[in-house]
C-alpha atoms as a PDB file:
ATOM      1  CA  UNK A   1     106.751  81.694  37.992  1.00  0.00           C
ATOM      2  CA  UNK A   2     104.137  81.055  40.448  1.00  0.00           C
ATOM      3  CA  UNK A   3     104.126  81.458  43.848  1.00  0.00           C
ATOM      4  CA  UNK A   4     101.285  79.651  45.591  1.00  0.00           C
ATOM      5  CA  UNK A   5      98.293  80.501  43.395  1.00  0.00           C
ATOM      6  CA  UNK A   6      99.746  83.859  41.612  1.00  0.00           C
ATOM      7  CA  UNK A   7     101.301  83.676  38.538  1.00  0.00           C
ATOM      8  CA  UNK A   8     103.999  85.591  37.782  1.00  0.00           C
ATOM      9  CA  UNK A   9     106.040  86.818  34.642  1.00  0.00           C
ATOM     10  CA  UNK A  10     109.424  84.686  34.577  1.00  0.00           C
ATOM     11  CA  UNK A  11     112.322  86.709  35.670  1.00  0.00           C
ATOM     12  CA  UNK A  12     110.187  88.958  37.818  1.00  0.00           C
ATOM     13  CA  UNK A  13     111.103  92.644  39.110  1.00  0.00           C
ATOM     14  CA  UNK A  14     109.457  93.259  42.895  1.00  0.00           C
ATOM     15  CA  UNK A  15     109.717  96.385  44.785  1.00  0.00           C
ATOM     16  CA  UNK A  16     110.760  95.617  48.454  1.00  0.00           C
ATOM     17  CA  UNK A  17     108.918  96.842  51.708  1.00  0.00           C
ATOM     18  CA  UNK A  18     110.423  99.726  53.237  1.00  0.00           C
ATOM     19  CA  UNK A  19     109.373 101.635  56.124  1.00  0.00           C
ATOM     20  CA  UNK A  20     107.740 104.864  55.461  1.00  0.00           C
ATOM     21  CA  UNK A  21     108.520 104.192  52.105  1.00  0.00           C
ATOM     22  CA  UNK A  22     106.220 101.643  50.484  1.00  0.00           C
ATOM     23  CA  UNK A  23     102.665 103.999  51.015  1.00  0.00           C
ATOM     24  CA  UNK A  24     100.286 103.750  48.191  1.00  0.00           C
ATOM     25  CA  UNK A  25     101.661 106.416  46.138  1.00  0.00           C
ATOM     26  CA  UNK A  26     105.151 105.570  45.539  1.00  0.00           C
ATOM     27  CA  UNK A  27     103.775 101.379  45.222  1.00  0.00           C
ATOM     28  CA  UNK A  28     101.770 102.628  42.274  1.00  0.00           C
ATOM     29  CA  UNK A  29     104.409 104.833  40.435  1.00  0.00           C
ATOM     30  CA  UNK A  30     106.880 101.458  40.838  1.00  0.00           C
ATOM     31  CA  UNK A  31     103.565  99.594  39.740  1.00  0.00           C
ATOM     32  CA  UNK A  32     103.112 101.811  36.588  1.00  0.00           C
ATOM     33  CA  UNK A  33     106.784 101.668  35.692  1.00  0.00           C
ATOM     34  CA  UNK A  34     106.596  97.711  35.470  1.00  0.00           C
ATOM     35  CA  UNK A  35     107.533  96.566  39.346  1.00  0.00           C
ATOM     36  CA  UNK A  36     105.759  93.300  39.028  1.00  0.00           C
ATOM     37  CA  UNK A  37     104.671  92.652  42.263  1.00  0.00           C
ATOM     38  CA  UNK A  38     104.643  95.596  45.439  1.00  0.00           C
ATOM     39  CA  UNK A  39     105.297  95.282  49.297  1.00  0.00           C
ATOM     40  CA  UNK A  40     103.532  97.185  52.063  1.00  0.00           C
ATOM     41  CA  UNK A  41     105.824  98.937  54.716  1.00  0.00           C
ATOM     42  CA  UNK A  42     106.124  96.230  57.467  1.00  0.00           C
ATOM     43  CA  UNK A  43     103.513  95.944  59.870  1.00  0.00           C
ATOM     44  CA  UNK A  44     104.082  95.591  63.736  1.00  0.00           C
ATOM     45  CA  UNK A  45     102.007  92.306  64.605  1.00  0.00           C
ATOM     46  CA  UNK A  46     101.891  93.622  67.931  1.00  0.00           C
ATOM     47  CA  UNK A  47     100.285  96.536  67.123  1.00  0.00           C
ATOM     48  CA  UNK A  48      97.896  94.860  64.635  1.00  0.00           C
ATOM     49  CA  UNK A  49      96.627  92.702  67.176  1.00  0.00           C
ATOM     50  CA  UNK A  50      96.667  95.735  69.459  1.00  0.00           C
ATOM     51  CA  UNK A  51      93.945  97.262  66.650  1.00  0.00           C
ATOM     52  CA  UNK A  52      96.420 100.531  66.462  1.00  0.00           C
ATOM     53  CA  UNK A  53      94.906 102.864  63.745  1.00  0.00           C
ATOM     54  CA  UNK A  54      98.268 103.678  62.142  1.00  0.00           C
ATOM     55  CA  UNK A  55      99.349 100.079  61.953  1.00  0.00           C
ATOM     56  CA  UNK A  56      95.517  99.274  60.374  1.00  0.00           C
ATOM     57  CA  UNK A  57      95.778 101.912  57.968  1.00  0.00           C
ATOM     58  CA  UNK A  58      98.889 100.194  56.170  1.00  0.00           C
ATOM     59  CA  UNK A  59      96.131  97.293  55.577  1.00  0.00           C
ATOM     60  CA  UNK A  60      94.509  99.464  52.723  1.00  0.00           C
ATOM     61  CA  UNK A  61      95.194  97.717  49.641  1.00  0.00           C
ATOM     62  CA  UNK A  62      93.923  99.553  45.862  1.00  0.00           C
ATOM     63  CA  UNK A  63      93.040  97.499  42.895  1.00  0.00           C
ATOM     64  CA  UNK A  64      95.415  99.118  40.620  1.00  0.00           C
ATOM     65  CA  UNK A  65      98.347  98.211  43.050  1.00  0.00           C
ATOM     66  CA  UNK A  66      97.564  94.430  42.990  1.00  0.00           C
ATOM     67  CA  UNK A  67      99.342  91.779  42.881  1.00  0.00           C
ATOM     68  CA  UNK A  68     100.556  93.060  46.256  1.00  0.00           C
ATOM     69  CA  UNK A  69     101.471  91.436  49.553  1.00  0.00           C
ATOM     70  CA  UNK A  70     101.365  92.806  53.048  1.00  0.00           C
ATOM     71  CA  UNK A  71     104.454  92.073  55.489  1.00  0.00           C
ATOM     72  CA  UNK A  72     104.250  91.409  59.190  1.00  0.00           C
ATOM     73  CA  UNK A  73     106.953  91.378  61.863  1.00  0.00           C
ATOM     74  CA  UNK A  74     107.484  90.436  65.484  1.00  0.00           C
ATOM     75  CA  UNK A  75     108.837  87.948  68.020  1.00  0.00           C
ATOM     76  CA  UNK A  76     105.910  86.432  69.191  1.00  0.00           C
ATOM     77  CA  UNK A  77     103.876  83.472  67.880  1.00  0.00           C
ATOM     78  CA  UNK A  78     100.887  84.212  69.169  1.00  0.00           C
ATOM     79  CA  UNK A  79     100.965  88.044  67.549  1.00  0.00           C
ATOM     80  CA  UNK A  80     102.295  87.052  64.628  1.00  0.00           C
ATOM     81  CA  UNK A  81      99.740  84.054  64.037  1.00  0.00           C
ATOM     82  CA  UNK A  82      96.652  86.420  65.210  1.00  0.00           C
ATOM     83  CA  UNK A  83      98.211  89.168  62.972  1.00  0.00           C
ATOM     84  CA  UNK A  84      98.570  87.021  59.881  1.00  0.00           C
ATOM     85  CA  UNK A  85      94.529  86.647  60.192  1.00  0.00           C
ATOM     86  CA  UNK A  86      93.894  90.279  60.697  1.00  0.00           C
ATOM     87  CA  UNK A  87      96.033  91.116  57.714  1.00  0.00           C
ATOM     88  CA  UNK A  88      94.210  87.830  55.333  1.00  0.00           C
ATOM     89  CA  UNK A  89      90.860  90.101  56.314  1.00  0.00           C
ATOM     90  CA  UNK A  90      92.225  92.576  54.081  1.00  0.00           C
ATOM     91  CA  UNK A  91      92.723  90.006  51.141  1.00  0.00           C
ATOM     92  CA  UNK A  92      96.416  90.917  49.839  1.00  0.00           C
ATOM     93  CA  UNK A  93      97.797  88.142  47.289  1.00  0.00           C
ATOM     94  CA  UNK A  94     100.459  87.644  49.747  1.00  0.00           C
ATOM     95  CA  UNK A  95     101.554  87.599  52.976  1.00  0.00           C
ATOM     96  CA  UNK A  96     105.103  88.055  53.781  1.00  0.00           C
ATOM     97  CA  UNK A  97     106.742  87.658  56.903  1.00  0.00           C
ATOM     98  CA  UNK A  98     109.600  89.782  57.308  1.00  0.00           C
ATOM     99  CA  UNK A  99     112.986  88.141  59.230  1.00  0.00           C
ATOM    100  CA  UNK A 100     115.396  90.599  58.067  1.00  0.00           C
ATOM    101  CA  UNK A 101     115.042  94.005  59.190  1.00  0.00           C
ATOM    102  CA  UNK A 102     118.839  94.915  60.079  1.00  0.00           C
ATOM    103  CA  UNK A 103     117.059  97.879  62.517  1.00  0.00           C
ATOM    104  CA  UNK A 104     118.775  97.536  65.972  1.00  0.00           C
ATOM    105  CA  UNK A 105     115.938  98.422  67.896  1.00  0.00           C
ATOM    106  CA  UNK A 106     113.872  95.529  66.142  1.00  0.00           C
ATOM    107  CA  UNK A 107     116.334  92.899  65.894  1.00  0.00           C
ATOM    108  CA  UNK A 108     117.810  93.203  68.866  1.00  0.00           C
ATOM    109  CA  UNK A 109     114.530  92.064  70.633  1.00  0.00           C
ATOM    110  CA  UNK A 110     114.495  88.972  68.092  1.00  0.00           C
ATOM    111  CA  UNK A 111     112.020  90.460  65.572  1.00  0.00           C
ATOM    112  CA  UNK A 112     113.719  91.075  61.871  1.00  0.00           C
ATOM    113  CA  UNK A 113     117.003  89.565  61.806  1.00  0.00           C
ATOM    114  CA  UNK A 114     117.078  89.225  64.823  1.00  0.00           C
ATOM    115  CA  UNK A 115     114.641  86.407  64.211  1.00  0.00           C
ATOM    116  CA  UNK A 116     118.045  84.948  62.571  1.00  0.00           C
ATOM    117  CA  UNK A 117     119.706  83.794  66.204  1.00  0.00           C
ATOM    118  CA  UNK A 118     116.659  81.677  66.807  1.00  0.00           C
ATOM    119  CA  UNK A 119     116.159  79.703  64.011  1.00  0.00           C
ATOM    120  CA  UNK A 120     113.822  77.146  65.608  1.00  0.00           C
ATOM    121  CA  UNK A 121     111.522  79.741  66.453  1.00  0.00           C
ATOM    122  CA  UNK A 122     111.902  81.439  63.227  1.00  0.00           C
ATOM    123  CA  UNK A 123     110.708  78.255  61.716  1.00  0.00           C
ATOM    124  CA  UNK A 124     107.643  78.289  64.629  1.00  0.00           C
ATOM    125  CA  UNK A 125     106.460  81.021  63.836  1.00  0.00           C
ATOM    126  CA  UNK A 126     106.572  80.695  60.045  1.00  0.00           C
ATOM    127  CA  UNK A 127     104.553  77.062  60.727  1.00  0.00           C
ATOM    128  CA  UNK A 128     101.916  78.486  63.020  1.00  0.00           C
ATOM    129  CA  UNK A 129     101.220  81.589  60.162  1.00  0.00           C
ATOM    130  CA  UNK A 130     100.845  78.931  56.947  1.00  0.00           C
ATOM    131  CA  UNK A 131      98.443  76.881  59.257  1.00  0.00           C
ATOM    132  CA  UNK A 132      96.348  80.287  59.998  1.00  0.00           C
ATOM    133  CA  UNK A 133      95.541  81.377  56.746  1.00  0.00           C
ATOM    134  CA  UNK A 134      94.653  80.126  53.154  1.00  0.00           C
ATOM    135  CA  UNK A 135      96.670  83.045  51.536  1.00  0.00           C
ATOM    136  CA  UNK A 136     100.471  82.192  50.224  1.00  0.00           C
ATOM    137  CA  UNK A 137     102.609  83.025  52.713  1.00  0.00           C
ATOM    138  CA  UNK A 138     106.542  84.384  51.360  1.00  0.00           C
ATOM    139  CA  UNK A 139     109.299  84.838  53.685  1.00  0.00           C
ATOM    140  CA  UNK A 140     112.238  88.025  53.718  1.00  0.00           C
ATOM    141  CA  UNK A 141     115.433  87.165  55.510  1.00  0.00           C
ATOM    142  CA  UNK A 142     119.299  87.360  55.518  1.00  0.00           C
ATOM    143  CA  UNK A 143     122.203  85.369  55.061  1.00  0.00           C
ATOM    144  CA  UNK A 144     122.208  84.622  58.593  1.00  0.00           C
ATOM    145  CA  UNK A 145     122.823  86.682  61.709  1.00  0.00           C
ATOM    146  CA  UNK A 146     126.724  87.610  61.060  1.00  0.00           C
ATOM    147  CA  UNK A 147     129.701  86.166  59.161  1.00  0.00           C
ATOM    148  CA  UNK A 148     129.898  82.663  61.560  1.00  0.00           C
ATOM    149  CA  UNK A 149     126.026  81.892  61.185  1.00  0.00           C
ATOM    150  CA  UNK A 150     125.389  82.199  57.376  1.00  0.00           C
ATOM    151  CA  UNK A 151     123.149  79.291  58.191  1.00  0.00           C
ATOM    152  CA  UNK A 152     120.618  80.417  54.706  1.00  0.00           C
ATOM    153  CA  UNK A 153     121.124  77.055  53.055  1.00  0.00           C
ATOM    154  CA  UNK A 154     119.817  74.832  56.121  1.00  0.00           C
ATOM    155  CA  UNK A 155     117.164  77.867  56.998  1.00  0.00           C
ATOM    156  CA  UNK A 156     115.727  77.936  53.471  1.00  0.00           C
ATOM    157  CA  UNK A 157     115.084  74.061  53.663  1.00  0.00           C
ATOM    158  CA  UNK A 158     113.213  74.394  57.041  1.00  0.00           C
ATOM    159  CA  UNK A 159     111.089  76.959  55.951  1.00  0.00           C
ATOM    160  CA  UNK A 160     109.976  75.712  52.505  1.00  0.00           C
ATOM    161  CA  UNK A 161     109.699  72.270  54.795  1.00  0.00           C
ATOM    162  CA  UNK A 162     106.721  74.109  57.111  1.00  0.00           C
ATOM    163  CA  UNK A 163     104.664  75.502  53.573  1.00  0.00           C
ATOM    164  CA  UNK A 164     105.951  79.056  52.576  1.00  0.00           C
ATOM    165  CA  UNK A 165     105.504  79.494  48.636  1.00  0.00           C
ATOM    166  CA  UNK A 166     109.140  81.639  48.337  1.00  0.00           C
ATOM    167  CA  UNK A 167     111.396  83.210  49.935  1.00  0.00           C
ATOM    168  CA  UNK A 168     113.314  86.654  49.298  1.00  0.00           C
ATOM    169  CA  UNK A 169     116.949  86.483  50.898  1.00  0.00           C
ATOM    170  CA  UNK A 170     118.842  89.757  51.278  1.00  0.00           C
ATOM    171  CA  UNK A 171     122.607  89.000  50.777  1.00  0.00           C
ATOM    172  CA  UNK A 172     124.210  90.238  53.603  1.00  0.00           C
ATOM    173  CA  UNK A 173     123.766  89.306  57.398  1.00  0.00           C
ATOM    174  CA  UNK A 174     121.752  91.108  59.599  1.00  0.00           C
ATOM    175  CA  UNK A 175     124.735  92.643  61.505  1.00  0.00           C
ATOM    176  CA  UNK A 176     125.744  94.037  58.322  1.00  0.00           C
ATOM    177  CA  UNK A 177     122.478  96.428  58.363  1.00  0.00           C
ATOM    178  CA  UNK A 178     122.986  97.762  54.473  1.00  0.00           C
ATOM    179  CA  UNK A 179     127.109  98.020  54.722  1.00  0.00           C
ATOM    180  CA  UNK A 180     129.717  96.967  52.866  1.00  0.00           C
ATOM    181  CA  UNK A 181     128.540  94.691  49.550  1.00  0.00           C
ATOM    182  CA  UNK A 182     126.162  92.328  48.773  1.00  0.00           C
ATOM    183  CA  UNK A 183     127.200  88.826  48.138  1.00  0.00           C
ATOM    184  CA  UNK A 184     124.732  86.433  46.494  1.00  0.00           C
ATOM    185  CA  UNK A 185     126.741  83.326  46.576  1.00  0.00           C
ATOM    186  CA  UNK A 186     124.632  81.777  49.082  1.00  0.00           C
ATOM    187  CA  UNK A 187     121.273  82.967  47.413  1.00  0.00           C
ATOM    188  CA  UNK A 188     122.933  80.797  44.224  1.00  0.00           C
ATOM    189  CA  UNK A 189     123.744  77.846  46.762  1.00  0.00           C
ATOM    190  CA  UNK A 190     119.902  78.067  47.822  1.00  0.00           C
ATOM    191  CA  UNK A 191     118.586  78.074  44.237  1.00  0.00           C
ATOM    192  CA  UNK A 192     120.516  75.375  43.180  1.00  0.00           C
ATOM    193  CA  UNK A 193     120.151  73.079  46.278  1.00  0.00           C
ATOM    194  CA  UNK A 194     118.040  69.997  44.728  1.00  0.00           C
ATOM    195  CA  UNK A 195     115.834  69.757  47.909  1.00  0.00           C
ATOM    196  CA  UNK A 196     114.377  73.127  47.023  1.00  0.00           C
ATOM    197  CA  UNK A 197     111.079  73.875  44.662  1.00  0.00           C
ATOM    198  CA  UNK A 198     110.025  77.171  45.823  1.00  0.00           C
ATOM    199  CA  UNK A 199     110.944  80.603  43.878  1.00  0.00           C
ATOM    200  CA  UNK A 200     113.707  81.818  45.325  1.00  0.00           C
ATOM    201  CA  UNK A 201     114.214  85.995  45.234  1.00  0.00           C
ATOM    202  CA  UNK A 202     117.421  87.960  45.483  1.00  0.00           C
ATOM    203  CA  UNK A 203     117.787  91.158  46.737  1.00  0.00           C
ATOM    204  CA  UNK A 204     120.803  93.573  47.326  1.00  0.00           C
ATOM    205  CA  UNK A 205     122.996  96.101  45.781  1.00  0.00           C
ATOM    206  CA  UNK A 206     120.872  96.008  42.399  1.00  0.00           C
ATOM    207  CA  UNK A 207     121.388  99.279  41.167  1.00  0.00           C
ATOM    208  CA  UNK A 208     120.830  99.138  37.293  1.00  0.00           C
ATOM    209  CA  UNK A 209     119.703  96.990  34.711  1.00  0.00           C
ATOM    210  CA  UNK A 210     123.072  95.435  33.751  1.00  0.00           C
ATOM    211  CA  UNK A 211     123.329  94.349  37.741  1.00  0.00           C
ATOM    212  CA  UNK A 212     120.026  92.915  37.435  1.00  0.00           C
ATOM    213  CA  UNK A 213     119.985  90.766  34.502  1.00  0.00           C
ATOM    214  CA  UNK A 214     123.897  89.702  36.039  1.00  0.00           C
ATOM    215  CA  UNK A 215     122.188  88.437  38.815  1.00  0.00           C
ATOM    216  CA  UNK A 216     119.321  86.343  36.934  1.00  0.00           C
ATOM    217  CA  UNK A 217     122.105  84.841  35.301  1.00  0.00           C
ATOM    218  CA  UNK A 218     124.801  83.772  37.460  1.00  0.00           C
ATOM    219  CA  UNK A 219     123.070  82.679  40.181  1.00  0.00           C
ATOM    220  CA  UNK A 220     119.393  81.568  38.526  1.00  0.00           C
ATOM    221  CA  UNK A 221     116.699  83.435  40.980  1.00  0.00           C
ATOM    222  CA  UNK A 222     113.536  83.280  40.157  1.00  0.00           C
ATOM    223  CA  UNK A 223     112.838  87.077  40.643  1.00  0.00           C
ATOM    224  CA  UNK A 224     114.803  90.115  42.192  1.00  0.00           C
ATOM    225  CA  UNK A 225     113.599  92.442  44.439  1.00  0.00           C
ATOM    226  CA  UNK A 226     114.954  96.234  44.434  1.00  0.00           C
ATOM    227  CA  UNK A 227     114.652  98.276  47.605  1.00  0.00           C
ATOM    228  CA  UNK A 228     116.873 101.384  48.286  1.00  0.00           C
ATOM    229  CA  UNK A 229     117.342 102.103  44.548  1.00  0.00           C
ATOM    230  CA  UNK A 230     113.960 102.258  43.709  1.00  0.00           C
ATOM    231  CA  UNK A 231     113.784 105.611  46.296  1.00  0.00           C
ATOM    232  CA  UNK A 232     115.799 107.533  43.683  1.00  0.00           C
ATOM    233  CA  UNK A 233     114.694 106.425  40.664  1.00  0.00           C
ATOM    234  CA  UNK A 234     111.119 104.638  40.413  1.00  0.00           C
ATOM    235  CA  UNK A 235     112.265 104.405  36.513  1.00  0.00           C
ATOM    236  CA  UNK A 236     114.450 101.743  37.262  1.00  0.00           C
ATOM    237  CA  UNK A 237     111.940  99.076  37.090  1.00  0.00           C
ATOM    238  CA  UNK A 238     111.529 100.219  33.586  1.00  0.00           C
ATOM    239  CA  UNK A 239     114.709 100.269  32.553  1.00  0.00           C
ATOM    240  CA  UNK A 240     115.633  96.991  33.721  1.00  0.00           C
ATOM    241  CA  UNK A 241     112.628  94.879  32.267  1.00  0.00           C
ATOM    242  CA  UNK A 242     113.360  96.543  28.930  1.00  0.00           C
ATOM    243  CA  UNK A 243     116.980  95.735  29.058  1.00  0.00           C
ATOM    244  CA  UNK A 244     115.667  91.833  29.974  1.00  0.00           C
ATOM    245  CA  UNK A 245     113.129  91.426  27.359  1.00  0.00           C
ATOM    246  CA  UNK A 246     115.349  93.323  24.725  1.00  0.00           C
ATOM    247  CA  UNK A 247     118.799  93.417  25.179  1.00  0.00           C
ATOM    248  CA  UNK A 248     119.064  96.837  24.834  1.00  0.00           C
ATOM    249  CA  UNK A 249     119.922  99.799  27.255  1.00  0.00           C
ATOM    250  CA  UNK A 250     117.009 102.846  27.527  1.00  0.00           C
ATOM    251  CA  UNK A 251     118.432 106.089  27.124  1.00  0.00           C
ATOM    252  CA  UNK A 252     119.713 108.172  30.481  1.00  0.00           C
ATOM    253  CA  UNK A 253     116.329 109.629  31.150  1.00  0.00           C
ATOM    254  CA  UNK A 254     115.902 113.932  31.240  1.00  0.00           C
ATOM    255  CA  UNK A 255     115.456 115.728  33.966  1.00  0.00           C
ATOM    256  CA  UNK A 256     112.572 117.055  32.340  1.00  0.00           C
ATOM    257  CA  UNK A 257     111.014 113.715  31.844  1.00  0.00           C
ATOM    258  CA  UNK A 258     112.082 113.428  36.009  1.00  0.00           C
ATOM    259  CA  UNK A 259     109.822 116.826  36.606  1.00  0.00           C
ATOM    260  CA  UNK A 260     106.979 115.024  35.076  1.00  0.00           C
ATOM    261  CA  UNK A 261     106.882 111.843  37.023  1.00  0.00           C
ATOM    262  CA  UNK A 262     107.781 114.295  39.811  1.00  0.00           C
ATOM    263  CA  UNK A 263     104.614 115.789  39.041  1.00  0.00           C
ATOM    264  CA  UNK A 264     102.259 112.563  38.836  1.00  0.00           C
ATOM    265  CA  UNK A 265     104.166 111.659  42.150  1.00  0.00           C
ATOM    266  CA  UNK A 266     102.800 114.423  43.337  1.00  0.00           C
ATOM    267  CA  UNK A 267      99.251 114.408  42.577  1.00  0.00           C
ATOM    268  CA  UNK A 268      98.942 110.816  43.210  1.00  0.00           C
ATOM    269  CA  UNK A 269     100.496 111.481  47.140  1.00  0.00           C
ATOM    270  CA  UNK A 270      97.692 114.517  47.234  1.00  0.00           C
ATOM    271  CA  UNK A 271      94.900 112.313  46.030  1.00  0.00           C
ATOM    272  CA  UNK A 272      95.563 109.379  48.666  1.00  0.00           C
ATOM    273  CA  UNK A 273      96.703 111.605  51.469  1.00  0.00           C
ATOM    274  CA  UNK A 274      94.732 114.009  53.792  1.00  0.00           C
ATOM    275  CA  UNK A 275      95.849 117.178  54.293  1.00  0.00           C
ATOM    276  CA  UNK A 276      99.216 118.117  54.277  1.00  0.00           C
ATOM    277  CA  UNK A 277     100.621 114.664  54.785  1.00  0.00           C
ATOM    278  CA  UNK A 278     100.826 114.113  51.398  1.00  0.00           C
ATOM    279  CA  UNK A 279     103.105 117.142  51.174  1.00  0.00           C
ATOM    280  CA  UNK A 280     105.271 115.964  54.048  1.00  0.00           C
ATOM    281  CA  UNK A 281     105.507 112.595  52.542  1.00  0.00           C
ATOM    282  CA  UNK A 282     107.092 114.090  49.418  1.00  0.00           C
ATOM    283  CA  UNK A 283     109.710 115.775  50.524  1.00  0.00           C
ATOM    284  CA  UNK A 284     112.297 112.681  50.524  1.00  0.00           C
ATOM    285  CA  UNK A 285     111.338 111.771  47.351  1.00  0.00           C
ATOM    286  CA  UNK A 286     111.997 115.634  45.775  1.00  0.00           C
ATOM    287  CA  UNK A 287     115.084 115.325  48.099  1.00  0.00           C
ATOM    288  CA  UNK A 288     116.226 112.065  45.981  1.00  0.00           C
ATOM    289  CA  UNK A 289     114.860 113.095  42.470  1.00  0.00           C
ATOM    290  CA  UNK A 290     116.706 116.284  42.211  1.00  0.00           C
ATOM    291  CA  UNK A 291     120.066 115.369  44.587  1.00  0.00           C
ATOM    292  CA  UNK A 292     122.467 115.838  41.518  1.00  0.00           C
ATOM    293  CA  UNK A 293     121.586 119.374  40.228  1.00  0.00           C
ATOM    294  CA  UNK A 294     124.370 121.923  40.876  1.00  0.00           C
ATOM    295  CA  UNK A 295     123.107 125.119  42.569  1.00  0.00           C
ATOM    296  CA  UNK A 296     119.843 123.196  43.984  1.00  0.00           C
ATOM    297  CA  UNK A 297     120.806 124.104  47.459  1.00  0.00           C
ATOM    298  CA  UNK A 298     118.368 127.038  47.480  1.00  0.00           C
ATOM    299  CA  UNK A 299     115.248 125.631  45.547  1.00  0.00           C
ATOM    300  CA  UNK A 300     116.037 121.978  47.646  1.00  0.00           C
ATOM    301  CA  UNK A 301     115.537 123.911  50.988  1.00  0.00           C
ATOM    302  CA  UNK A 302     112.204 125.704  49.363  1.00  0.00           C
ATOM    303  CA  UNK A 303     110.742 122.083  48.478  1.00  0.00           C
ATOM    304  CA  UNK A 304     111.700 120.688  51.862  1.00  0.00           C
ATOM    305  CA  UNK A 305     109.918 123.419  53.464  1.00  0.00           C
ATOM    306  CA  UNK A 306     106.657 124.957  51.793  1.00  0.00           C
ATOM    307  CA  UNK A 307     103.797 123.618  52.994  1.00  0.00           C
ATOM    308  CA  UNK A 308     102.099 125.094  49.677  1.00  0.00           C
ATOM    309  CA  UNK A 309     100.324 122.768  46.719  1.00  0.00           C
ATOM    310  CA  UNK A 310     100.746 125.836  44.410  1.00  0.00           C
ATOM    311  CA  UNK A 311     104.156 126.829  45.662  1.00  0.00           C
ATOM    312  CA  UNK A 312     105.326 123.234  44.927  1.00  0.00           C
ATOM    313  CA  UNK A 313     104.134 123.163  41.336  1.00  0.00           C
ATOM    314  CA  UNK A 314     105.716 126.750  40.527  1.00  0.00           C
ATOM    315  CA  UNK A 315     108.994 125.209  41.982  1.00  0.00           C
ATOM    316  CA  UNK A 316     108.976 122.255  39.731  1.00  0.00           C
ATOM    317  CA  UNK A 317     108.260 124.284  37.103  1.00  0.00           C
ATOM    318  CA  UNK A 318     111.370 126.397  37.732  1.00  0.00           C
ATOM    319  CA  UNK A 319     113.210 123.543  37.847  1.00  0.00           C
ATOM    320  CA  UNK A 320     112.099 122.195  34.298  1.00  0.00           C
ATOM    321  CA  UNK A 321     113.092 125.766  32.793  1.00  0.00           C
ATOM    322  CA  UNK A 322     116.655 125.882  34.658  1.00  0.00           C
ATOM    323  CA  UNK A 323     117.623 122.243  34.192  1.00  0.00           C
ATOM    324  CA  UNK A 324     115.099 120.869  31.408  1.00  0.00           C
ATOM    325  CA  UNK A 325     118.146 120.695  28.996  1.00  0.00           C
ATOM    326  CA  UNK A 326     120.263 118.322  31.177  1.00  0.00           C
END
C-alpha cells in the first residue's frame, strides 16, 4: 500500500491521534509493538499559526517513531493552509487533516466534524492544504454529521478529487461522539466505489484481532486504524498483525509481562519528559493497565498520586509479586 510516496505493508495497523494521548512515549511503545504508522495528538492550526509553545512542541517528531504524520484542525482556510506549512517545516511523512473530532466544543464551531455540515468548505480547505505543501496530505472524518447526512460516499469522491493520498473514515457520525456501535457499511461502499484509487482506512470499535482481520475482509480497507483500544492495551497491535500474518491467536498476555511494558512505559515517559510531567502523564495509562485487578483500589490510588520515580517502581514491583501469577 502506498500512500503518496510511503510505502506501506498491505493490510496495515495505524494508531489513531488522540488528544493527550498520542505524546512520544506511548507512539513509540505502539511503534515497537508493530503499529505501522503513528499519529500526533491534533494540532490547533490556530494556535500553530499563533506560534503557541504547547501547540509547537507537538511538532517534535523522533526517528525511531517514523513513518509518522502530524494532524491539524480548524475552521479556517487561511489557518489551516498557513498551518499545514508550519507543520511540513517539521518534515512528518504525513500530514493529516482531521474532520472528525466528535468534541462539542470543536465541532460545534465547524472544526472536526463539525467540518461535516459544510462540506464545500471541507473540500476548500482540504484543496488549499494539498496546493501548500509537497508532503502527502491524508484526511480523518465521519460518516457524515448525523443519521440524515451520511453523505461519506459523495465526500470521499470530492476529496480524493482535490489530491489527498487516503482517507481514514470513522464509522459513526459526528453526533454520535464514540456511542452506540460502529457500522462500516459505508466505509465498504467507499472502498468499493469504482471512482476511487486512494487507500481507504477504517476505524471504529476494533477491539481484538479477530475484529480486525473481520474488517479487512468484509469490507476490503486498505489499513485500520485503532484508537481507544490501543489506551489499554498497546499489545494489541501485536496481537493482531500476528493473528493476520499467521492465522493464529497469541496467548492472553500475563500481568507480569503487563508490569514490564509498564515499566519501559515508564522510563521511556521519564526520558522524553521534564520533570514530573512524565509522571503525571502516566497515571492514565497505570489507571488502564491494571483496571481489572481485584483489591487494586488501594495501590491504584498510590499510583495516581505519588509524585515519586522510586515510589512508582516499588509499587510495580508489588504488583508483579501479588498478581504475577494471573
Amino acid at each position: 500500500m502506498n500512500i503518496g510516496t510511503l510505502k506501506l505493508r498491505e493490510q496495515a495497523v495505524f494508531l489513531a491521534p488522540m488528544e493527550t494521548i498520542t505524546e512520544h512515549s506511548f507512539r513509540l511503545l505502539c511503534k515497537q509493538f508493530g503499529a505501522d504508522m503513528v499519529c500526533s495528538e491534533f494540532v490547533s492550526s490556530d494556535m500553530l499559526v499563533q506560534k503557541s509553545k504547547k501547540s509547537l512542541a507537538k511538532l517534535k517528531i523522533y526517528d525511531n517513531e517514523r513513518p509518522l504524520s502530524i494532524q491539524i484542525y480548524g475552521h479556517i482556510v487561511d489557518s489551516m493552509r498557513e498551518a499545514a506549512i508550519i507543520v511540513e517545516q517539521s518534515n512528518p511523512d504525513i500530514i493529516d487533516i482531521n474532520f472528525g473530532c466528535p468534541v462539542r466544543k470543536i465541532a460545534k464551531r465547524g472544526a472536526g466534524s463539525g467540518m461535516m455540515r459544510d462540506v464545500p468548505k471541507m473540500v476548500e480547505i482540504t484543496d488549499a492544504i494539498v496546493k501548500a505543501v509537497k508532503l502527502p496530505v491524508t484526511v480523518k472524518t465521519r460518516l457524515g454529521w448525523d443519521d440524515d447526512s451520511k453523505n461519506i460516499v459523495d465526500v470521499a469522491e470530492r476529496l480524493q478529487d482535490v489530491g489527498i493520498k487516503a482517507l481514514t473514515i470513522h464509522a459513526r457520525t459526528g453526533k454520535q461522539l464514540y456511542n452506540g456501535e460502529a457500522d462500516w457499511t459505508l466505509i465498504g461502499e467507499v472502498k468499493k466505489n469504482p471512482r476511487m484509487n486512494i487507500p481507504i482506512i477504517g476505524n471504529g470499535d476494533i477491539t481484538n484481532a479477530e475484529k480486525a482481520k473481520q474488517m479487512f475482509e468484509r469490507f476490503g480497507v486498505d489499513a485500520i486504524m485503532i484508537g481507544r483500544a490501543a489506551i489499554e492495551r498497546p499489545w494489541l497491535f501485536k496481537e493482531i498483525r500476528h493473528y493476520l500474518d499467521t492465522g493464529i491467536l497469541l496467548e492472553l498476555i500475563s500481568i507480569k509481562e503487563i508490569v514490564e511494558i509498564a515499566r519501559a512505559h515508564f522510563q521511556m515517559s521519564i526520558d522524553y519528559k521534564k520533570g514530573e510531567q512524565g509522571i503525571y502523564e502516566m497515571r492514565r495509562y497505570f489507571s488502564s493497565y491494571f483496571k481489572d485487578l481485584p483489591d487494586f483500589k488501594e495501590t491504584r490510588y498510590r499510583l495516581m498520586t505519588t509524585k515519586s520515580h522510586e515510589e512508582i517502581c516499588l509499587i510495580l514491583k508489588e504488583i508483579e509479586d501479588i498478581y504475577g501469577n494471573l
